[in-house]
C-alpha atoms as a PDB file:
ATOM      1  CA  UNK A   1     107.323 120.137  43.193  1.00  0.00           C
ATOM      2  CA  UNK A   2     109.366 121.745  40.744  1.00  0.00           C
ATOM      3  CA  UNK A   3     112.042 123.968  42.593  1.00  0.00           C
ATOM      4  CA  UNK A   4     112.222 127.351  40.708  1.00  0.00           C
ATOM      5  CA  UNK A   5     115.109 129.791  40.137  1.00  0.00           C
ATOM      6  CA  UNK A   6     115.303 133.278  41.928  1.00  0.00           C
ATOM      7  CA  UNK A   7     116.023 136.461  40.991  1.00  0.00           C
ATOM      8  CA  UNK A   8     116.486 139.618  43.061  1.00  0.00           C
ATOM      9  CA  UNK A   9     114.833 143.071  41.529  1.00  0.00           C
ATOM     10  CA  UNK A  10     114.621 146.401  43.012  1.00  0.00           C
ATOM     11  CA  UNK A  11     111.412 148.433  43.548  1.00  0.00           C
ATOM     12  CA  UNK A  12     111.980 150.493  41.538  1.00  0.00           C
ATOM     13  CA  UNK A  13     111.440 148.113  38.431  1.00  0.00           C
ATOM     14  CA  UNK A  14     108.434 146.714  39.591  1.00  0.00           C
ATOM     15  CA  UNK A  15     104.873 148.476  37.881  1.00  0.00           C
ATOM     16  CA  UNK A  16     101.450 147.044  39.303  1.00  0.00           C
ATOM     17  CA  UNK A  17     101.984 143.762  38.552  1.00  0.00           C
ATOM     18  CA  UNK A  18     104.602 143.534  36.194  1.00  0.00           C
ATOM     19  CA  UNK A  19     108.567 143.904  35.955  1.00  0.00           C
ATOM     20  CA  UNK A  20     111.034 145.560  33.819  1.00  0.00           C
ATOM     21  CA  UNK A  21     114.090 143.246  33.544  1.00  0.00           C
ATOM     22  CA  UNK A  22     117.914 144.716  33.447  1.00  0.00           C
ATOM     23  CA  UNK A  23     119.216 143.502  30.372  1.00  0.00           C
ATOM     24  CA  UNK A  24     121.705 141.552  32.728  1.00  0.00           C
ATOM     25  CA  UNK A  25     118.709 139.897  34.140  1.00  0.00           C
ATOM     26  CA  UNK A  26     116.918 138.841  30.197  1.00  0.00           C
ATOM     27  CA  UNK A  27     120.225 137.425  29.667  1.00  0.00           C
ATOM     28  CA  UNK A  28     120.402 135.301  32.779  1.00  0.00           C
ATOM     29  CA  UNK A  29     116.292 134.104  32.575  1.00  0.00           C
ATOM     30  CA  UNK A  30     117.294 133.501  29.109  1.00  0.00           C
ATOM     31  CA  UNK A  31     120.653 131.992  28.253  1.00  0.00           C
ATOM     32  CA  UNK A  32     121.731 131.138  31.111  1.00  0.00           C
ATOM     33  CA  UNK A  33     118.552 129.344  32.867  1.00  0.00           C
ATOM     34  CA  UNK A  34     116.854 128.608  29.150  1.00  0.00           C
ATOM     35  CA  UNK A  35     113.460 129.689  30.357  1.00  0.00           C
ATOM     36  CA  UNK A  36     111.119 130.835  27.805  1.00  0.00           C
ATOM     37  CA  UNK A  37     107.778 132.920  27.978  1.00  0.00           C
ATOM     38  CA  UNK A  38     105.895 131.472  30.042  1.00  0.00           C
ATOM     39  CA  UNK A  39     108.083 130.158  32.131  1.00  0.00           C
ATOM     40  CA  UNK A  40     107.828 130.471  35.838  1.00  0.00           C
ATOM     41  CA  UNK A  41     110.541 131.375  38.656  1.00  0.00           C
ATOM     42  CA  UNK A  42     110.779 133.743  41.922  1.00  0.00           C
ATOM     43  CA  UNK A  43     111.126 136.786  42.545  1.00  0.00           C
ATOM     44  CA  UNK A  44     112.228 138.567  45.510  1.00  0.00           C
ATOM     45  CA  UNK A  45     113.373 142.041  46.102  1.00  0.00           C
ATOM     46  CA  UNK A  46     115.992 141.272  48.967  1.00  0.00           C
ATOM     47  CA  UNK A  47     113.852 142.660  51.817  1.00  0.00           C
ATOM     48  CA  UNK A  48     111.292 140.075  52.295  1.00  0.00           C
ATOM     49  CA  UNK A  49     109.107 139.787  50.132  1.00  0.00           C
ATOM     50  CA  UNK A  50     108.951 137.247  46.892  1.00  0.00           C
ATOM     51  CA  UNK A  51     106.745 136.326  44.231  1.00  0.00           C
ATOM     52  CA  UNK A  52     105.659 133.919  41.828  1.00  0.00           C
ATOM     53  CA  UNK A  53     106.724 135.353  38.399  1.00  0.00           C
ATOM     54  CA  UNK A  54     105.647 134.390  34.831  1.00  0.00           C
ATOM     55  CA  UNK A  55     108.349 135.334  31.802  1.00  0.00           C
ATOM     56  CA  UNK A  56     106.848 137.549  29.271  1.00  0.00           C
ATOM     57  CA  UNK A  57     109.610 138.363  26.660  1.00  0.00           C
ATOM     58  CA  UNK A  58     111.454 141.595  28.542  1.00  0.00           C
ATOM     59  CA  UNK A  59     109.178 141.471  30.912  1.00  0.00           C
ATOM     60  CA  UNK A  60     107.701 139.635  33.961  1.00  0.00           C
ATOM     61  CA  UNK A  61     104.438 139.334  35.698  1.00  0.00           C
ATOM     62  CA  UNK A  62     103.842 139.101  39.055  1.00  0.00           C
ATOM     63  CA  UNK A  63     101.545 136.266  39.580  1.00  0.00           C
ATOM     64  CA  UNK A  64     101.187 135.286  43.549  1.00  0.00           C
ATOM     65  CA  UNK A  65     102.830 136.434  46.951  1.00  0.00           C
ATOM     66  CA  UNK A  66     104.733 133.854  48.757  1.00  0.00           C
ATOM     67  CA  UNK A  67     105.363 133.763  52.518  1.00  0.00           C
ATOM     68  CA  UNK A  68     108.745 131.912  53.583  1.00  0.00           C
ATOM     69  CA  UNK A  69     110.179 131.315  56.629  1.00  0.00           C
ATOM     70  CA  UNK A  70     114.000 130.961  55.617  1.00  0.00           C
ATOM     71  CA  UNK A  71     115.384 133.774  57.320  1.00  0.00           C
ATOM     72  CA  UNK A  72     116.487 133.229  61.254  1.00  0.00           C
ATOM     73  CA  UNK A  73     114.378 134.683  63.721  1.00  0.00           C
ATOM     74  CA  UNK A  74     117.257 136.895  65.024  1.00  0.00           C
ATOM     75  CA  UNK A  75     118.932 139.694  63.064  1.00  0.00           C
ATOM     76  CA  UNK A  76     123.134 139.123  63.072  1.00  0.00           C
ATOM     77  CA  UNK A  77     125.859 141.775  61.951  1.00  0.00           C
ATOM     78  CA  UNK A  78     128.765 140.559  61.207  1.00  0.00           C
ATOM     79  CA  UNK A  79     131.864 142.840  61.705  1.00  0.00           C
ATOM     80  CA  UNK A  80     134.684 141.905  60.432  1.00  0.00           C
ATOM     81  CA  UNK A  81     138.015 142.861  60.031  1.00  0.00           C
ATOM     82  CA  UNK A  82     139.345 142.719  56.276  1.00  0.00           C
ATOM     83  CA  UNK A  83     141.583 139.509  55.616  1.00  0.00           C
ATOM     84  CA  UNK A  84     143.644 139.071  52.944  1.00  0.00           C
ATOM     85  CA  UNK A  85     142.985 139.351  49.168  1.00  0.00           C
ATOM     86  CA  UNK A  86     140.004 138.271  48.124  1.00  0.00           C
ATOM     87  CA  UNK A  87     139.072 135.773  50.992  1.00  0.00           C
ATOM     88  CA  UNK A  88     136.114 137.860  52.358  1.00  0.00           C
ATOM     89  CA  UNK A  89     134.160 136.790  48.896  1.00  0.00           C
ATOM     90  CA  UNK A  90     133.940 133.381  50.390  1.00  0.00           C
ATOM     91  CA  UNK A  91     133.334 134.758  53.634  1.00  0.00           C
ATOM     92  CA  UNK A  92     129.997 136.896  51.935  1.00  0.00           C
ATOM     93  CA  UNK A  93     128.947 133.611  50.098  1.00  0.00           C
ATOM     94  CA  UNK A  94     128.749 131.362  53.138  1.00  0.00           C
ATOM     95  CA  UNK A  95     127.739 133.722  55.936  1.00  0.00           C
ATOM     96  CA  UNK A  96     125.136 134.940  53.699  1.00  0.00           C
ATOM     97  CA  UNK A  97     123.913 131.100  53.060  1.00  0.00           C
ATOM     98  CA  UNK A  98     123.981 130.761  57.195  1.00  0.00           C
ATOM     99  CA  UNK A  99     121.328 133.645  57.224  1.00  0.00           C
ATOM    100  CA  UNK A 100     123.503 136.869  58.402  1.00  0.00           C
ATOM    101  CA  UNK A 101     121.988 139.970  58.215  1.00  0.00           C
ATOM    102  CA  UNK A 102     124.380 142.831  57.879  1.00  0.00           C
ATOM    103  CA  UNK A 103     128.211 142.546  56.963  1.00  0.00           C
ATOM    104  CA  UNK A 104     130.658 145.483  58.118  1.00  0.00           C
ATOM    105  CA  UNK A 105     133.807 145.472  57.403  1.00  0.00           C
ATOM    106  CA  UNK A 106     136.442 147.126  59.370  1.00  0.00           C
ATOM    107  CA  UNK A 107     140.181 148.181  59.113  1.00  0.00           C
ATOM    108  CA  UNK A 108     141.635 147.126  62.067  1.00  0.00           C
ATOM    109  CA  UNK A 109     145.194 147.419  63.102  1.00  0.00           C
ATOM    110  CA  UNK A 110     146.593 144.306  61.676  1.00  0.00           C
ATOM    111  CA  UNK A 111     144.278 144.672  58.245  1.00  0.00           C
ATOM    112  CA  UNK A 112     146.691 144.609  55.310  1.00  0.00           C
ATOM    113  CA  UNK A 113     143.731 145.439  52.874  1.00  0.00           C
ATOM    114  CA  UNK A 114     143.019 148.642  51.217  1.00  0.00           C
ATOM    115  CA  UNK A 115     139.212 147.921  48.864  1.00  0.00           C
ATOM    116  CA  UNK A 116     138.290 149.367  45.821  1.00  0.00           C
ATOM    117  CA  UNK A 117     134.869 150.809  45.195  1.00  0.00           C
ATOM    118  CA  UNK A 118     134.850 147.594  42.879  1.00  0.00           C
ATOM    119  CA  UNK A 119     135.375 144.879  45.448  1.00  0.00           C
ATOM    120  CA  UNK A 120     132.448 146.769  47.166  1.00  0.00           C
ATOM    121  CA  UNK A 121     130.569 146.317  44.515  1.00  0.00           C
ATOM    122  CA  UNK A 122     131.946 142.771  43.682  1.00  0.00           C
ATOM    123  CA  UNK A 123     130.926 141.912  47.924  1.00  0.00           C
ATOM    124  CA  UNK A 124     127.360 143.094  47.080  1.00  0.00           C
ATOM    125  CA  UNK A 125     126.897 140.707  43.769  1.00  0.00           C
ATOM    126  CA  UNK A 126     128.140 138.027  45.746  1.00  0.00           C
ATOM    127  CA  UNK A 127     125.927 138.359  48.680  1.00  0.00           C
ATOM    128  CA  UNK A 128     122.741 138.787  46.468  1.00  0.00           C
ATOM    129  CA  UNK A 129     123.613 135.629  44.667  1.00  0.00           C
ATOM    130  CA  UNK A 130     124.154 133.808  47.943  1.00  0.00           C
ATOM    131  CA  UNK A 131     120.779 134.848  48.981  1.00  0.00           C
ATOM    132  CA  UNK A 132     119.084 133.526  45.985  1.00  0.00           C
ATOM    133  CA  UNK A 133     121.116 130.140  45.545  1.00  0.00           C
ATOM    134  CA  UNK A 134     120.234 129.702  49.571  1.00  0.00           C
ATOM    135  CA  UNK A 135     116.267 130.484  48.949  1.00  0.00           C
ATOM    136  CA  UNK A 136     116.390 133.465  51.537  1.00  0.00           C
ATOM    137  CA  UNK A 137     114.378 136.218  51.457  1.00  0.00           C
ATOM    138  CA  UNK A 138     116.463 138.989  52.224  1.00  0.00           C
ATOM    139  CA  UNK A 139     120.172 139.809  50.644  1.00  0.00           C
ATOM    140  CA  UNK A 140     122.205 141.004  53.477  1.00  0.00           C
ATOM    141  CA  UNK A 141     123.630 144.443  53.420  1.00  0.00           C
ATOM    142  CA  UNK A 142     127.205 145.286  52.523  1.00  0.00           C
ATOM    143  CA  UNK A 143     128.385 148.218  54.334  1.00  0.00           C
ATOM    144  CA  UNK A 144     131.293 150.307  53.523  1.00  0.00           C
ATOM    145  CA  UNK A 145     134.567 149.391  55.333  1.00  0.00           C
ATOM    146  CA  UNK A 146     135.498 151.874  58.265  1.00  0.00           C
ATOM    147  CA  UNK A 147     138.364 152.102  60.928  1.00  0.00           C
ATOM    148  CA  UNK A 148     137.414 149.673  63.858  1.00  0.00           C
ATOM    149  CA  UNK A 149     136.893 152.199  66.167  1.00  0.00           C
ATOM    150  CA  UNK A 150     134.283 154.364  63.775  1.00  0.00           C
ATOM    151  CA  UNK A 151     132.288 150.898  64.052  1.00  0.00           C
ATOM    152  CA  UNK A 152     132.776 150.881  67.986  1.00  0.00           C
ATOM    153  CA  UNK A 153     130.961 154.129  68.183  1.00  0.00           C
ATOM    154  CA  UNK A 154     127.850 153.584  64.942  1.00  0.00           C
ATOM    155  CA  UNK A 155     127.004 149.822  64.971  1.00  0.00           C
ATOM    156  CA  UNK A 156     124.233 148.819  67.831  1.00  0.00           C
ATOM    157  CA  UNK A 157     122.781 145.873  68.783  1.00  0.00           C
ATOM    158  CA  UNK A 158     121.145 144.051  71.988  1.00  0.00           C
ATOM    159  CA  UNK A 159     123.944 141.733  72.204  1.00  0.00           C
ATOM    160  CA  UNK A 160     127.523 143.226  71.316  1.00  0.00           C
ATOM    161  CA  UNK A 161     130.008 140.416  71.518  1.00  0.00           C
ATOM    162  CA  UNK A 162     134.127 139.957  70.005  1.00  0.00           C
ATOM    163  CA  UNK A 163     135.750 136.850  69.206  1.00  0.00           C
ATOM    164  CA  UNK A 164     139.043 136.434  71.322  1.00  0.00           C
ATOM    165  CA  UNK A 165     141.644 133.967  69.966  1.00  0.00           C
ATOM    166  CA  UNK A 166     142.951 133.660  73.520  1.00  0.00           C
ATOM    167  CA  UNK A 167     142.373 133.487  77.078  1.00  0.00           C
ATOM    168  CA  UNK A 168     139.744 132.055  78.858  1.00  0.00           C
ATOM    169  CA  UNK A 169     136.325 134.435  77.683  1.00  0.00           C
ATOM    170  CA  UNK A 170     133.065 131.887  77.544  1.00  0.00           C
ATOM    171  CA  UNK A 171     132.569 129.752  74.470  1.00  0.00           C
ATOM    172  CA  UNK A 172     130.111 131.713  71.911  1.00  0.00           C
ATOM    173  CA  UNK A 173     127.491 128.880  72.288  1.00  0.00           C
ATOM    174  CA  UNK A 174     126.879 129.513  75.803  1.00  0.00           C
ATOM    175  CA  UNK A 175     126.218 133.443  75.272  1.00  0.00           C
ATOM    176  CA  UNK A 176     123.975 133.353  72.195  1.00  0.00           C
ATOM    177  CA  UNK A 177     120.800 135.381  73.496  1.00  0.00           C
ATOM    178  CA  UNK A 178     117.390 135.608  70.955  1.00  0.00           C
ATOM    179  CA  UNK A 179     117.745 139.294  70.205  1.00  0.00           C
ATOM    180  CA  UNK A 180     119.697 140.927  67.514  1.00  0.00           C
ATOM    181  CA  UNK A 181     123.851 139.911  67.759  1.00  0.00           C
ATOM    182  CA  UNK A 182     126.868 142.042  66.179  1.00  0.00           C
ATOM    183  CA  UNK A 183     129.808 139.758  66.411  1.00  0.00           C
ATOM    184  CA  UNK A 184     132.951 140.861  65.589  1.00  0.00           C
ATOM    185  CA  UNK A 185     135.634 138.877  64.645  1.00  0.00           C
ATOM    186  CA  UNK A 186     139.763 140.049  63.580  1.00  0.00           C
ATOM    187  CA  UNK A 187     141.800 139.157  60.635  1.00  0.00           C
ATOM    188  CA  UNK A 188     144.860 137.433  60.301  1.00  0.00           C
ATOM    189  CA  UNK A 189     146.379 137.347  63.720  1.00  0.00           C
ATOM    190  CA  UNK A 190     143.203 138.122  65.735  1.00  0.00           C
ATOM    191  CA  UNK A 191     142.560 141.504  66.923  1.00  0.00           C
ATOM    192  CA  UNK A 192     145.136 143.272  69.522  1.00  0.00           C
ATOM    193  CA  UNK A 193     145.234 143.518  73.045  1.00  0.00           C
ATOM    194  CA  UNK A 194     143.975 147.643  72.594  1.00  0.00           C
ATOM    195  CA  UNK A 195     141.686 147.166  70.173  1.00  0.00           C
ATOM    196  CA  UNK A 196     140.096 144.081  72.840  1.00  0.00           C
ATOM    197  CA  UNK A 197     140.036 147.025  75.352  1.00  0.00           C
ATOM    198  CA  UNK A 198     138.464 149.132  73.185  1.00  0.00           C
ATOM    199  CA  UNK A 199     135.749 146.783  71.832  1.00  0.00           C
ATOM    200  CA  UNK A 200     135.082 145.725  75.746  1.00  0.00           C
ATOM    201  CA  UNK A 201     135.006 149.943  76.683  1.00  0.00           C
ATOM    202  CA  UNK A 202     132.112 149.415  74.444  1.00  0.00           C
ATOM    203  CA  UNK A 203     130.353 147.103  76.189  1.00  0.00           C
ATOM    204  CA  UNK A 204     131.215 144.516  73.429  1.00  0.00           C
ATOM    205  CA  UNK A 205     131.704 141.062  75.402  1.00  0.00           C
ATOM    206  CA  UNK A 206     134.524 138.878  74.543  1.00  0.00           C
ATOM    207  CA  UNK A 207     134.036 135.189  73.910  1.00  0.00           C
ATOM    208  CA  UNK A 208     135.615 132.053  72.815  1.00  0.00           C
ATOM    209  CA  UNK A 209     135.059 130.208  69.473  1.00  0.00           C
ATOM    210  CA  UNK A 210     136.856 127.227  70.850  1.00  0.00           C
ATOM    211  CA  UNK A 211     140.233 125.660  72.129  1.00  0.00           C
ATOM    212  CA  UNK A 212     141.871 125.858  68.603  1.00  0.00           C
ATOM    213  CA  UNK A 213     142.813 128.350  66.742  1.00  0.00           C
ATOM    214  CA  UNK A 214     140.872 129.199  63.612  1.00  0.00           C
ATOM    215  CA  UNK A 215     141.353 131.353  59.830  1.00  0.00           C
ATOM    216  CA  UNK A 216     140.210 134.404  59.531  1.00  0.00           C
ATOM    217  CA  UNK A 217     137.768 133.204  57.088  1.00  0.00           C
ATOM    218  CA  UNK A 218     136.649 129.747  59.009  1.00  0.00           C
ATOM    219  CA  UNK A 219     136.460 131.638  62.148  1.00  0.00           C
ATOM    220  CA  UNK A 220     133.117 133.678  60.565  1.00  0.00           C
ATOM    221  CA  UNK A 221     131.406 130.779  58.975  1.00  0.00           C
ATOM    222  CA  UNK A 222     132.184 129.058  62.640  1.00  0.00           C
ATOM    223  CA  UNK A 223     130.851 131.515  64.575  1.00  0.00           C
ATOM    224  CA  UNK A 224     127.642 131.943  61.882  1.00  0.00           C
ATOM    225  CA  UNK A 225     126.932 128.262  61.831  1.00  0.00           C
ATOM    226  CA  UNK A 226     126.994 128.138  66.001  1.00  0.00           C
ATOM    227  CA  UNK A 227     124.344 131.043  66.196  1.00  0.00           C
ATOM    228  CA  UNK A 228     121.754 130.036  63.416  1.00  0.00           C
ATOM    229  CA  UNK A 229     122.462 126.379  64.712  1.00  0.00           C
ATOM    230  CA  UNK A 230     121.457 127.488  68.328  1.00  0.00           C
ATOM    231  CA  UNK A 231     118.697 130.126  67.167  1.00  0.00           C
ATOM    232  CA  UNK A 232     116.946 127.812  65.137  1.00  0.00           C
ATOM    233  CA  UNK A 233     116.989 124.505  67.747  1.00  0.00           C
ATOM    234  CA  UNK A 234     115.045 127.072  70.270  1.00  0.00           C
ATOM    235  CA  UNK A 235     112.456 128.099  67.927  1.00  0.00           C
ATOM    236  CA  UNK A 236     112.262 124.403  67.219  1.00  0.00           C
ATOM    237  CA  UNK A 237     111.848 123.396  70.518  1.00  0.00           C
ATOM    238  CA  UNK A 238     109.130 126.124  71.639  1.00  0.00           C
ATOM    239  CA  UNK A 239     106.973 124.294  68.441  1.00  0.00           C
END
């Protein structure tokens, strides 16, 4: 089967059957893929739902629904405290291709980074080109960076747990439950002893990503991999 290129779209552009391409998007059909009218690909609009699409000059048609099952059966936040420069790019690009839901980024006390309302924009791009290189059918949302503590107090979940570089907190793998997860995780240098005590005030749960010590932009993707790794070997073994 021929494997077919995807391309997110709002609602907004979509009329019956049939979608008004962004100039951005004619270009990329276009010059960068080389389709031609006629041509086929997907597309999805980032909250679960995708189509076959037929290229008709500026326009597409919406030919046939698909139903996918890429997307883990769990839905994951990830906060995370900003690291340096531009690591958390990477950070979007492979946490989005793991299958997290819902990125929030924090300033914590050791957080060095101050964003522009460009590298929130930039984090967004990334994350909806993850999504489509990694076949999912939803683009994870990008939130806008807050203090750690305005997080403590807005972000829920059924399972609130914080990465600890130290001590002796159970290993992640052991703790993964099968309803929705907000991990947090520090930046460079972890998070500190009050903000730990905070996070825990919170009824966040502190755990263990291993004996070594890990970057604050492997310890993400580490912590990602472990819970769509464990998620997805239970729904396995219930079929």
């Amino acid at each position: 089967m021929v494997q077919l290129q995807r391309v997110v779209i709002t609602p907004e552009q979509i009329h019956h059957n049939q979608v008004v391409l962004s100039s951005e998007q004619q270009h990329y059909l276009s010059r960068v893929l080389r389709l031609k009218s006629g041509d086929r690909f997907i597309m999805m609009n980032g909250t679960g739902e995708s189509w076959i699409a037929e290229l008709r000059s500026d326009q597409a048609m919406l030919l046939e629904s698909l139903q996918t099952t890429s997307e883990l059966s769990v839905s994951v936040t990830l906060m995370l405290a900003l690291p340096k420069g531009n690591a958390l790019d990477e950070v979007i690009r492979q946490t989005t291709e793991l299958g997290v839901s819902c990125i929030a980024p924090v300033i914590s006390d050791r957080t060095l980074l101050n964003p522009s309302a460009n590298k929130l924009d930039r984090w967004r791009r990334i994350a909806q080109e993850a999504a489509e290189q990694s076949e999912r059918q939803i683009v994870p949302t990008i939130l806008d960076p807050v203090p750690f503590q305005t997080a403590l107090e807005t972000l829920s979940a059924d399972q609130k747990i914080i990465c600890a570089a130290r001590g002796s907190s159970p290993h992640l793998i052991t703790c993964i439950s099968e309803q929705s997860i907000l991990v947090a995780i520090g930046c460079e240098g972890g998070w500190t002893e009050a903000e730990l005590e905070q996070a825990i005030a919170a009824d966040y749960h502190p755990v263990s990503l291993g004996k070594r010590i890990l970057r604050a932009v492997t310890a993400p993707v580490a912590a990602l991999s472990m819970i769509a790794a464990t998620v997805e070997n239970r729904l396995d073994s219930e079929n």
